[in-house]
Structure formats: C-alpha cells, structure tokens
C-alpha atoms as a PDB file:
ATOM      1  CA  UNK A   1     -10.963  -0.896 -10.656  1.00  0.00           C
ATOM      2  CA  UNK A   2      -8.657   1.447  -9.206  1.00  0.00           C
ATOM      3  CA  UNK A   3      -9.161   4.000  -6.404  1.00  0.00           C
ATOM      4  CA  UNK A   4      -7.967   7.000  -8.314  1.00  0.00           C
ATOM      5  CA  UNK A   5      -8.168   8.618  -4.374  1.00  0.00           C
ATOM      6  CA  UNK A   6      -5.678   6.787  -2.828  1.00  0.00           C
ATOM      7  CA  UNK A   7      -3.394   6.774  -5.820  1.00  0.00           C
ATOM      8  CA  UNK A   8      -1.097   9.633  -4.875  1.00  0.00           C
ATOM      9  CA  UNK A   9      -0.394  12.286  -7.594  1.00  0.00           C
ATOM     10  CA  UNK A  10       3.173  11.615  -8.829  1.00  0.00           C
ATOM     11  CA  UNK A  11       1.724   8.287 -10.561  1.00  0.00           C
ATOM     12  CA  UNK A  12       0.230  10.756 -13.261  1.00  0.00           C
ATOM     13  CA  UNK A  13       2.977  13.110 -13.782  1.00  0.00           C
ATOM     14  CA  UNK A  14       3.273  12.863 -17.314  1.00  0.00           C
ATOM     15  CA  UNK A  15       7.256  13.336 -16.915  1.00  0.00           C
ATOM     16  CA  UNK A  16       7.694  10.237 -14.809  1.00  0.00           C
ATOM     17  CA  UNK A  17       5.305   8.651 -17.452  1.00  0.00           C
ATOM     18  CA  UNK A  18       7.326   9.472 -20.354  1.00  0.00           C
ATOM     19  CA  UNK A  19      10.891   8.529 -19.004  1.00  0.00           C
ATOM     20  CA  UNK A  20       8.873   5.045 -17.653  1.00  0.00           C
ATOM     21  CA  UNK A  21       8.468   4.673 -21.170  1.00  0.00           C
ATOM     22  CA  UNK A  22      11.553   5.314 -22.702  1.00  0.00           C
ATOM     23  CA  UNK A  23      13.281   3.118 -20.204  1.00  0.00           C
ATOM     24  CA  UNK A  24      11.741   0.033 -22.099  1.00  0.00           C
ATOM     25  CA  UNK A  25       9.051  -2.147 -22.077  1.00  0.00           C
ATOM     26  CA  UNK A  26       7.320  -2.903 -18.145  1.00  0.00           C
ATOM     27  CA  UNK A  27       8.057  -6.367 -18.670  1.00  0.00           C
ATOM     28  CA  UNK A  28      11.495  -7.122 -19.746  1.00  0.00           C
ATOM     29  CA  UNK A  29      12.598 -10.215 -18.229  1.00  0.00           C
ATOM     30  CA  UNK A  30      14.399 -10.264 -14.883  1.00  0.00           C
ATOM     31  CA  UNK A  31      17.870  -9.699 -14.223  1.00  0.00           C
ATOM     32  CA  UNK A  32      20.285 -12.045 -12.422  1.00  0.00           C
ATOM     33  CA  UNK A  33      22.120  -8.913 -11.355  1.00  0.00           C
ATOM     34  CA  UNK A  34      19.019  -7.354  -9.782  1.00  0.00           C
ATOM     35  CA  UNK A  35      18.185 -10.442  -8.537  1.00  0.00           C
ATOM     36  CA  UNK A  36      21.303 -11.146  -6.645  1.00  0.00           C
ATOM     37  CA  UNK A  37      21.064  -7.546  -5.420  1.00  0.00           C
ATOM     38  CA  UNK A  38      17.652  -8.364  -3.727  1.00  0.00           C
ATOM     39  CA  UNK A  39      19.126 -11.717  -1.795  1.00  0.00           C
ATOM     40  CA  UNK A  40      22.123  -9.562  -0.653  1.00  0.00           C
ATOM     41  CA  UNK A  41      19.094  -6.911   0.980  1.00  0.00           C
ATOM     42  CA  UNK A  42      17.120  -9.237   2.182  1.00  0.00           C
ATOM     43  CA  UNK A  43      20.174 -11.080   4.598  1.00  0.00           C
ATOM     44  CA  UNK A  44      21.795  -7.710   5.449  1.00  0.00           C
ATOM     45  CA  UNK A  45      18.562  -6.025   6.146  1.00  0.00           C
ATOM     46  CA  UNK A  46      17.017  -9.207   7.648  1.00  0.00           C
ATOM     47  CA  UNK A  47      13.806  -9.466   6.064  1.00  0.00           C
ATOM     48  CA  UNK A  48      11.699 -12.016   4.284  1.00  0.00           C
ATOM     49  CA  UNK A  49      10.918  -9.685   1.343  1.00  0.00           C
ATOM     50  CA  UNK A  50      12.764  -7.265  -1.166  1.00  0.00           C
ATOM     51  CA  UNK A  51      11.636  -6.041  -4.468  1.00  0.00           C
ATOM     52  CA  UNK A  52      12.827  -3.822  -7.641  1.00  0.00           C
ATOM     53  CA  UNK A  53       9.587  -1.958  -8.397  1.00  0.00           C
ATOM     54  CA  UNK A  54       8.178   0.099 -11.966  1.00  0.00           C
ATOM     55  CA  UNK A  55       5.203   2.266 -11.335  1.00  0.00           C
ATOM     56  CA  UNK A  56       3.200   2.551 -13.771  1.00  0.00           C
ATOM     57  CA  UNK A  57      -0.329   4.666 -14.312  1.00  0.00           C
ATOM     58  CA  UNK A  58      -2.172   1.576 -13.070  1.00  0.00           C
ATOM     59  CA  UNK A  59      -0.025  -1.399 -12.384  1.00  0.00           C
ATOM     60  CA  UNK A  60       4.022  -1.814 -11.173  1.00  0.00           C
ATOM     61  CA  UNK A  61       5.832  -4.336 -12.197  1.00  0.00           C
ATOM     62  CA  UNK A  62       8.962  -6.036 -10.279  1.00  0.00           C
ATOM     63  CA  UNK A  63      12.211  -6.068 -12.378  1.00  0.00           C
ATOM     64  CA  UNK A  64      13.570  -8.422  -9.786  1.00  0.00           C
ATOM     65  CA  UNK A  65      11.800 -10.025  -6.572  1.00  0.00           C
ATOM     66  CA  UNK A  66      12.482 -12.295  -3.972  1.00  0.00           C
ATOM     67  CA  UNK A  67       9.834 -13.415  -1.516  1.00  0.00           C
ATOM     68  CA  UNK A  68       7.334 -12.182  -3.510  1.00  0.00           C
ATOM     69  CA  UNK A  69       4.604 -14.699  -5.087  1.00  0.00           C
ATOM     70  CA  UNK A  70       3.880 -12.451  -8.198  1.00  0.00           C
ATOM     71  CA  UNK A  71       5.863  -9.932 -10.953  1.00  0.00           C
ATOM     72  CA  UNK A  72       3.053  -7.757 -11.322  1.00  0.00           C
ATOM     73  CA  UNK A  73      -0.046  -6.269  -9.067  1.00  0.00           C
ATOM     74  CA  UNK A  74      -2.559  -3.373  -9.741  1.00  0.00           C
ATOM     75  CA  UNK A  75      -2.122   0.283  -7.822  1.00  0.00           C
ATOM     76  CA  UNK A  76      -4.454  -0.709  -5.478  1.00  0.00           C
ATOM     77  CA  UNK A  77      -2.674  -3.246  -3.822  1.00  0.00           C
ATOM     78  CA  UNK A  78       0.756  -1.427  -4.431  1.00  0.00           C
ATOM     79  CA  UNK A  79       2.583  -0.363  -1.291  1.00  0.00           C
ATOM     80  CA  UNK A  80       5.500   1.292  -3.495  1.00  0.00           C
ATOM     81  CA  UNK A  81       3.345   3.755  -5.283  1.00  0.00           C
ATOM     82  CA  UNK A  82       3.353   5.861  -1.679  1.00  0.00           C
ATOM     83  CA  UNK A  83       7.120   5.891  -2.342  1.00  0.00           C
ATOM     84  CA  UNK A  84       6.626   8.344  -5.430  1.00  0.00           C
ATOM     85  CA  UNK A  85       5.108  11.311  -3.436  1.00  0.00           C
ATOM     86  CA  UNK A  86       8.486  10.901  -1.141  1.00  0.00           C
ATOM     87  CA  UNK A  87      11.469  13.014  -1.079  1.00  0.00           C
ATOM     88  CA  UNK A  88      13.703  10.447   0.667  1.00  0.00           C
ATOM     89  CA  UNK A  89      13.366   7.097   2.105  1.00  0.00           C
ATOM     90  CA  UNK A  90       9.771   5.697   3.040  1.00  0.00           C
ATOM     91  CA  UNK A  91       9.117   3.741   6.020  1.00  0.00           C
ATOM     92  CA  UNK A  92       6.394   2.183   7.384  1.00  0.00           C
ATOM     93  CA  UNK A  93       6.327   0.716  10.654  1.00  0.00           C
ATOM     94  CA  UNK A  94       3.373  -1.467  10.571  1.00  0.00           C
ATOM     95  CA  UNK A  95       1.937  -1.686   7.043  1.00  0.00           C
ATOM     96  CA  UNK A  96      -1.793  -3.678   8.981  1.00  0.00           C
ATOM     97  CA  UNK A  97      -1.781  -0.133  11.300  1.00  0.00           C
ATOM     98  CA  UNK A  98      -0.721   2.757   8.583  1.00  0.00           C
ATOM     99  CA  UNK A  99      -4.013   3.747   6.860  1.00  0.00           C
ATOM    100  CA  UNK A 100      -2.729   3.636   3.540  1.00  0.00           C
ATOM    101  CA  UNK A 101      -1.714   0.114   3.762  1.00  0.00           C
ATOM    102  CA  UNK A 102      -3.769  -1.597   6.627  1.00  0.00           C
ATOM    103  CA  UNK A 103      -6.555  -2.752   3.920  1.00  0.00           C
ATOM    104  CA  UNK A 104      -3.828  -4.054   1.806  1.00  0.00           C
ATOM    105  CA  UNK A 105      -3.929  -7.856   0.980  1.00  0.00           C
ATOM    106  CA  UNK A 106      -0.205  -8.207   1.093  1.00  0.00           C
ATOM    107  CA  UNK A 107       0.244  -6.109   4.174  1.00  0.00           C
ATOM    108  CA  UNK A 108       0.168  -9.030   6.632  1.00  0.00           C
ATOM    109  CA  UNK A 109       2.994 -10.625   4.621  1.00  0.00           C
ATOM    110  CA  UNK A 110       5.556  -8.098   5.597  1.00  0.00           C
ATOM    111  CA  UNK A 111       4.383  -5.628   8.648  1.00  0.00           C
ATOM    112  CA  UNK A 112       7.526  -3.332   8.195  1.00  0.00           C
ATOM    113  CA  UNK A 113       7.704  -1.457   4.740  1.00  0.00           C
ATOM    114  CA  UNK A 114      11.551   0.931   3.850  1.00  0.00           C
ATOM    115  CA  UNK A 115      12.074   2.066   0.308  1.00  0.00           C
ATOM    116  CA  UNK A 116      13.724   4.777  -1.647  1.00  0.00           C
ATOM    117  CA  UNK A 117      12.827   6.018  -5.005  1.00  0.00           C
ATOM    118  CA  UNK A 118      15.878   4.967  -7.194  1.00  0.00           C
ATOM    119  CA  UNK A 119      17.894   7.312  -8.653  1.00  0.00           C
ATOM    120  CA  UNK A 120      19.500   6.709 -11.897  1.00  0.00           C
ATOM    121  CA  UNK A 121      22.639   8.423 -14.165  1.00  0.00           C
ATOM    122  CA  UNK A 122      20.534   8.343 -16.966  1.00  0.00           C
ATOM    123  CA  UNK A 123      17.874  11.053 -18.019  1.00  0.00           C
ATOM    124  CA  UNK A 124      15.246  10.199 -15.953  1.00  0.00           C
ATOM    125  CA  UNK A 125      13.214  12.103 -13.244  1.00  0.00           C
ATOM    126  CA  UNK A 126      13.473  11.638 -10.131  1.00  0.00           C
ATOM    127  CA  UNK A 127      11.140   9.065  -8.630  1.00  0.00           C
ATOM    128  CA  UNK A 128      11.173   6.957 -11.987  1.00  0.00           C
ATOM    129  CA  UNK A 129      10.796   3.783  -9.905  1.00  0.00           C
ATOM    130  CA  UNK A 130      11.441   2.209  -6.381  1.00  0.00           C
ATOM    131  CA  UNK A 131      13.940   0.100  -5.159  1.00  0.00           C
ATOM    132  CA  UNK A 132      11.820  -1.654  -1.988  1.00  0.00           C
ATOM    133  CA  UNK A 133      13.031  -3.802   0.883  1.00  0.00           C
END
C-alpha cells in the first residue's frame, strides 16, 4: 500500500496525469535510442545506474534502464517521484542519509541520486516525467 504522506503533491496533479496519458500507454516497449542514451550517461557521468522514468499516480515505469534489475516499482520505493515537486535538477548526496530515501530498498544500490524533470516540445506540462542518472 502506498504512503499517500510521503508521495509529494505533483504526483496527483490532474494536468501531469492527463498529458501522462496522452503520451501513450506506461508500458510501451523500450527504446534502443533511449537505451543507448542511458549507457552514454552512465560512462560520462561515471555511475553504475541511469534510468528514463514515467510517474504515474502509484507506480513509474522506466522507458529505458541500465543497471537497474526491474522496469517497473511502486511510489513507495520510487526515488524519482521527489523529482516532480522540483523546479530544476534534484540531487541527493547520500540517498541511505536523506530522509526521504534512507528507508528505501534500492537506496544502498546507488548512494548518490541527480535528475531533472524532462522537458519535452510537445504539449506536455512541465514535470511530465524524469530523466534520472
């Protein structure tokens, strides 16, 4: 069950929702493109994990991963919903010492945490989805 508490209030904006929507389905296959994207990240950025994320009300889904185990967790164990209440980049120094994300499962498996909300040329809000390294 999710925390509703921790889940911070841009996940519900029914805006974001809509456009999240229209975009297409959560689980469209993954994208060479994105894919290659992600390897590119991790070398330049040197770091074990990067990840497209789509926030959903109670779930995101990865449109491309790499050194990730899974394409899909719930909100509670999502790092990138904490992106959406952002303005510009997120970082995180120490995911097991921020209390947001020290309870976090997955936080041991990366301890430093940067993302951006994405921003697209298409009609969609701002904050639509992350793009996480």
């Amino acid at each position: 069950m999710i925390d509703r508490i921790s889940i911070p209030p841009m996940i519900e904006d029914p805006g974001r929702l809509a456009a999240l929507d229209s975009f297409a389905s959560l689980d469209p296959a993954t994208e060479q493109g994105f894919e290659d994207i992600l390897h590119l990240a991790t070398q330049l950025c040197a770091v074990p994990v990067a990840l497209v994320s789509l926030v959903d009300r109670d779930r995101q889904w990865f449109k491309a991963r790499v050194g990730f185990p899974t394409c899909e967790t719930d909100l509670d164990r999502s790092v990138c919903k904490f992106v959406l209440d952002e303005p510009d980049i997120l970082v995180i120094a120490d995911l097991t010492a921020d209390p947001r994300t020290r309870a976090n499962p997955w936080s041991p498996a990366s301890h430093t945490f940067g993302s951006t909300p994405e921003r697209r040329c298409v009609p969609l809000p701002d904050r639509c989805s992350a793009a996480c390294a």
